[in-house]
Protein backbone atom coordinates (compact mmCIF):
# COMPACT_ATOMS: atom_id res chain seq x y z
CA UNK A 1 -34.04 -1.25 -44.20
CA UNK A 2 -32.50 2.05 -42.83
CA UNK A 3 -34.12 1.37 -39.76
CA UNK A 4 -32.44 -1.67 -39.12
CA UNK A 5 -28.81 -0.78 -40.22
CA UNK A 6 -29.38 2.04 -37.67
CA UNK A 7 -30.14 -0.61 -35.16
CA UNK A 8 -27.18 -2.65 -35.69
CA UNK A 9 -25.13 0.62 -35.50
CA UNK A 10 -26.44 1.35 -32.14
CA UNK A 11 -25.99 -2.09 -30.86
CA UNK A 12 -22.55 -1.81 -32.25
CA UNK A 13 -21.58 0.88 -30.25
CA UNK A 14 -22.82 -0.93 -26.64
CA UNK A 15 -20.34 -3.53 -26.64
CA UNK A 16 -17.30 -0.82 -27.47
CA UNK A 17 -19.18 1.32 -24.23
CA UNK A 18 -19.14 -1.45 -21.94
CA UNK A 19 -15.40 -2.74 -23.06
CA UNK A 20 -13.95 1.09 -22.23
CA UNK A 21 -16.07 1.05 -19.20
CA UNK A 22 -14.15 -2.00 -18.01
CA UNK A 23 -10.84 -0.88 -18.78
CA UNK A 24 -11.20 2.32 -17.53
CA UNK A 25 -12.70 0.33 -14.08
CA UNK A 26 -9.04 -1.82 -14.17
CA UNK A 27 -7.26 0.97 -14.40
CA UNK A 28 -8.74 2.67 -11.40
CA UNK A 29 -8.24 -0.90 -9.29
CA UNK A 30 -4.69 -0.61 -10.52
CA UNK A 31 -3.37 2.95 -10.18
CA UNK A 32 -5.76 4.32 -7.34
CA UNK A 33 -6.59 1.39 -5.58
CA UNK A 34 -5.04 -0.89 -2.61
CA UNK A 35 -1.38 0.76 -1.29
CA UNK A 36 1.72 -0.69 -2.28
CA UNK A 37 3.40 -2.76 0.99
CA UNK A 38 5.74 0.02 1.78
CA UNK A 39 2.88 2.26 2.09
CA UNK A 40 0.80 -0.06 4.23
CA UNK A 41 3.29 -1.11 6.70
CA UNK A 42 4.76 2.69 7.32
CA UNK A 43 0.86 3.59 8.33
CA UNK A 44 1.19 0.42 10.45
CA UNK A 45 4.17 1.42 12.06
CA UNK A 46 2.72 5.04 12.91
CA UNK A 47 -1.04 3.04 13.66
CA UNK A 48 0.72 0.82 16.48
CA UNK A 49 2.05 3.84 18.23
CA UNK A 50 -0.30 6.25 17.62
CA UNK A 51 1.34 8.92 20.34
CA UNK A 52 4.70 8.54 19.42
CA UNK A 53 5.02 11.18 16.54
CA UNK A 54 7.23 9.11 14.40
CA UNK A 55 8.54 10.59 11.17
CA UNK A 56 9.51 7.94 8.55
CA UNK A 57 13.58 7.90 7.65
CA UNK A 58 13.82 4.90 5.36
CA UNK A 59 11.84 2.31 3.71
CA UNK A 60 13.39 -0.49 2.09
CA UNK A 61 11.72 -3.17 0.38
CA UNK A 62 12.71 -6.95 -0.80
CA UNK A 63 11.40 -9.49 -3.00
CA UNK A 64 12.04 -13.03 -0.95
CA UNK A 65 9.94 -14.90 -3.82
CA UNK A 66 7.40 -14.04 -6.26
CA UNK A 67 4.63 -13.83 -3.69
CA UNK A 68 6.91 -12.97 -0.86
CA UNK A 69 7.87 -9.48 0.42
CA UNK A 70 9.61 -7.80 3.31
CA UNK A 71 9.98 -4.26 3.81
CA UNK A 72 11.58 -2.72 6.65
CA UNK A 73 10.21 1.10 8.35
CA UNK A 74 12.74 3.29 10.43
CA UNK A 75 11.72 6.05 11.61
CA UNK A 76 12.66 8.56 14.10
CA UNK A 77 10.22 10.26 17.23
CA UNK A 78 9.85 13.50 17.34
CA UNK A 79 10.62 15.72 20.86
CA UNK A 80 12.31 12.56 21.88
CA UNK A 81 16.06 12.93 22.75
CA UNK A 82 18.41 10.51 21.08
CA UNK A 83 19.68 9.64 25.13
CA UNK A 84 16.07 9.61 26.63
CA UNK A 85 14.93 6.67 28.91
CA UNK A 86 12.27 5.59 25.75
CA UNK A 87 13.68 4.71 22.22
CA UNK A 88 13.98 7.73 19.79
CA UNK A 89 14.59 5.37 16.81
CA UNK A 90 11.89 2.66 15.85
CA UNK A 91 12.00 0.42 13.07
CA UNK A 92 9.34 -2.45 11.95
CA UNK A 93 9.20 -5.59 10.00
CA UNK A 94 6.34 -6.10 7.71
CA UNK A 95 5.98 -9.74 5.62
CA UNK A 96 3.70 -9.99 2.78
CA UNK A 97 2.42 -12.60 0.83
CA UNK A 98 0.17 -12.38 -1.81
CA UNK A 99 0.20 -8.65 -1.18
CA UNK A 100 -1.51 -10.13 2.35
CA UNK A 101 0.08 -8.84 5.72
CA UNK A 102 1.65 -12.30 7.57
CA UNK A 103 3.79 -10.69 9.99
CA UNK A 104 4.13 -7.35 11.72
CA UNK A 105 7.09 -7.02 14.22
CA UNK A 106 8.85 -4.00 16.32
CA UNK A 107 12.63 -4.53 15.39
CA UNK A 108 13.79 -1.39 17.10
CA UNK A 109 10.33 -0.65 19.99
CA UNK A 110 9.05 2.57 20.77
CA UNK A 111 10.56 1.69 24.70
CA UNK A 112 14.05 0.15 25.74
């Protein structure tokens, strides 16, 4: 008898195991997984032009729909004057849906 109540305790404690194994495993996929749009569409930005030294100045992001997003990148070139033949601000266009990239666009390009 004492061997199977220590059976069933054992068993008992499997299911608990494998339920905080899987919320610790959502957790991860939700705090240290896939970037936020912001985040992917600024290393786009820098990605595209990979010599152009851009610093990020402002991110801005908006909700069309549920499943919609659209966040805007400016950012600024570094060693490039303001008055120089090629563009020292740049600025990008990112749409999401679904958290998928649809569209990627220059709204202020790297040259004039």
């Amino acid at each position: 008898m004492a061997v199977a109540i220590g059976r069933i305790l054992r068993l008992g404690r499997f299911p608990v195991l494998v339920a905080a194994g899987l919320a610790l495993a959502g957790c991860s996929l939700l705090f240290g997984g896939k970037k936020l749009p912001v985040e992917q569409c600024a290393d786009l930005m820098v990605d595209a032009f990979p010599d152009g030294d851009i610093d990020i100045t402002h991110k801005s992001e908006v909700n069309s729909s549920i499943s919609t997003v659209t966040v805007t990148i400016e950012g600024a070139r570094n060693g490039v004057a303001p008055t120089a033949a090629v563009a020292h601000d740049v600025a990008v266009e990112c749409k999401f849906d679904h958290d998928v990239l649809s569209d990627f666009h220059w709204t202020k390009p790297p040259f004039h």
